[in-house]
Protein backbone atom coordinates (compact mmCIF):
# COMPACT_ATOMS: atom_id res chain seq x y z
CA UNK A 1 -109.61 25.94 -36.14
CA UNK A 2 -106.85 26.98 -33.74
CA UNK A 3 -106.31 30.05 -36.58
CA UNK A 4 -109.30 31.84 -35.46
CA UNK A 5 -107.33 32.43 -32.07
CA UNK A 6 -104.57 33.71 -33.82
CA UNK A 7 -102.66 30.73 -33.95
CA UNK A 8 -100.43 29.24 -37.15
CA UNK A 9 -100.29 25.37 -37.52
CA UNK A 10 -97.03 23.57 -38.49
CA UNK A 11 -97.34 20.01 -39.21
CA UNK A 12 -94.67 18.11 -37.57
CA UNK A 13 -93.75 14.40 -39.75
CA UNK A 14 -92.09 13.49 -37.21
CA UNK A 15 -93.70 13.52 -33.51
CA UNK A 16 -90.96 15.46 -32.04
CA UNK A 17 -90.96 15.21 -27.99
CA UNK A 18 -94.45 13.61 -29.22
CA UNK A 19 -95.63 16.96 -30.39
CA UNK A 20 -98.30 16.35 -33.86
CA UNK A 21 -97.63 19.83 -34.74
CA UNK A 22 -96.65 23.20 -33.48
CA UNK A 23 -99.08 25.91 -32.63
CA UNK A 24 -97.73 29.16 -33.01
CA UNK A 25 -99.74 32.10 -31.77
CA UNK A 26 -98.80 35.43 -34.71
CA UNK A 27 -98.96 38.34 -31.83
CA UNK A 28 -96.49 37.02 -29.14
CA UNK A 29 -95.12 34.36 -30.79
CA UNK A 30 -96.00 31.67 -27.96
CA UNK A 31 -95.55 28.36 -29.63
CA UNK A 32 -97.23 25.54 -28.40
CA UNK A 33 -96.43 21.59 -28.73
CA UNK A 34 -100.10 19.84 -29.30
CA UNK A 35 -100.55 15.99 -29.47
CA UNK A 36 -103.71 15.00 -31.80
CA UNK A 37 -105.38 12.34 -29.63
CA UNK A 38 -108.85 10.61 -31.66
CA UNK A 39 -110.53 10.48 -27.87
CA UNK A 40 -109.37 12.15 -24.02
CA UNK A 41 -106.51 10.12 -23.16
CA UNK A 42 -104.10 10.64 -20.65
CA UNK A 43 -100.25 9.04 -20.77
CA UNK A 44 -97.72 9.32 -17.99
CA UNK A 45 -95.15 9.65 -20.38
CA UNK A 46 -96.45 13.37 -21.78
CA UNK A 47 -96.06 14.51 -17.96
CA UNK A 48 -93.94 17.16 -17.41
CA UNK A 49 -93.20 17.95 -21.61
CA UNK A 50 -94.99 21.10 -21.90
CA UNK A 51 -97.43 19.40 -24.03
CA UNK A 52 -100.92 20.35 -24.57
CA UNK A 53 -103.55 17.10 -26.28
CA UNK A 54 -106.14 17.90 -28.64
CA UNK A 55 -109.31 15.84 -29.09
CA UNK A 56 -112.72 15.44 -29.63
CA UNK A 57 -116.08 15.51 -27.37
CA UNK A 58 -119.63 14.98 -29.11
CA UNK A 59 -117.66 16.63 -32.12
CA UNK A 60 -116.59 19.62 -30.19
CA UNK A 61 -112.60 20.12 -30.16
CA UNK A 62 -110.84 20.77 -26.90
CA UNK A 63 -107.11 21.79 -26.34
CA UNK A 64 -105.73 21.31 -22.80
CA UNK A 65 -101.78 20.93 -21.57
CA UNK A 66 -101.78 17.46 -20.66
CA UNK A 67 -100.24 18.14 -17.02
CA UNK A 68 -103.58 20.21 -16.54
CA UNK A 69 -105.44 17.65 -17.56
CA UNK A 70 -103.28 15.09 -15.21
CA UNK A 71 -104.68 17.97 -12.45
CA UNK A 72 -108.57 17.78 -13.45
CA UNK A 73 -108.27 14.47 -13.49
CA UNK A 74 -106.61 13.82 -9.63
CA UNK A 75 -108.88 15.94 -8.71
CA UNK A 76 -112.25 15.00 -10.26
CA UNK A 77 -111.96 11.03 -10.40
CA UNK A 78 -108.25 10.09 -8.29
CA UNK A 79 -109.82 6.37 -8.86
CA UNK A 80 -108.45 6.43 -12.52
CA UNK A 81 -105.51 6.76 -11.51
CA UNK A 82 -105.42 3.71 -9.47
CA UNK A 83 -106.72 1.33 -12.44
CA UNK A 84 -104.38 -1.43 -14.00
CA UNK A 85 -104.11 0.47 -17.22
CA UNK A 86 -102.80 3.70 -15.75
CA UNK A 87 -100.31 2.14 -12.80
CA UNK A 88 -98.87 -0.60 -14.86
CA UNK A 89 -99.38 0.36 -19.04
CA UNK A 90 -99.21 4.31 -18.37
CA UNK A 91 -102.02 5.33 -20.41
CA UNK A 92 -105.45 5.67 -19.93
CA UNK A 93 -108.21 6.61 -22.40
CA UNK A 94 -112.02 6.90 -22.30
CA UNK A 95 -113.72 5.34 -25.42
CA UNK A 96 -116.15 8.74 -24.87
CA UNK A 97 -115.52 11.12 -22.53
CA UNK A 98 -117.18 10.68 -18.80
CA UNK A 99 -120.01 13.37 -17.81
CA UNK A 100 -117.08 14.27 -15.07
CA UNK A 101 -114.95 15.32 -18.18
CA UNK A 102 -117.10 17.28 -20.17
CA UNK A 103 -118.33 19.13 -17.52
CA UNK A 104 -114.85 20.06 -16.07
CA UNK A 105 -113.23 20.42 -19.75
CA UNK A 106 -115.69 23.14 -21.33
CA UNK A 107 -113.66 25.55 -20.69
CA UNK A 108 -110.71 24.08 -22.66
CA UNK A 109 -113.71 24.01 -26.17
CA UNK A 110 -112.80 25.63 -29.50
CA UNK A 111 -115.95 27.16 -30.62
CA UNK A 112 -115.67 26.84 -34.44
């Protein structure tokens, strides 16, 4: 999918600086690190890598940098950030994603 915006996919086996794969766009040659995520999840420890997550909503594929979505969600529900699984366990994932979320993150959709 990320091909029809010009981008190359390399598969990494390895999760480097836990990167999935690299997304390499062919005119400038801006190379992003993307983490395949199954839902919208957030982790504290992808803050600050220069990582952007991939994932699903109602089937429609979104690609964000993580610390952006960090951003959207301080901004659009700071109470998440206060739960147990965020402040103690570092991670914090929606089983499907809010109406908060989907609104805010349709700008971040791959149109297939």
């Amino acid at each position: 999918m990320l091909a029809d915006y010009g981008f190359d996919s390399v598969r990494l086996t390895d999760n480097w600086q836990c990167a999935d794969f690299f997304a390499v766009h062919k005119d400038d040659g801006r190379i992003l690190k993307v983490r395949h995520m199954r839902r919208t999840m957030i982790e504290r420890r992808h803050i600050g890598k220069d990582l952007h997550v991939c994932f699903p909503i109602e089937g429609v594929w979104h690609l964000v940098s993580h610390d952006e979505l960090i951003r959207i969600v301080e901004e659009t529900h700071p109470s998440t950030l206060e739960t147990h699984s965020w402040t103690k366990l570092g991670v914090y994932e929606w089983p499907t994603a809010p109406l908060w979320a989907r609104e805010k993150l349709k700008a971040y959709a791959l149109d297939s």
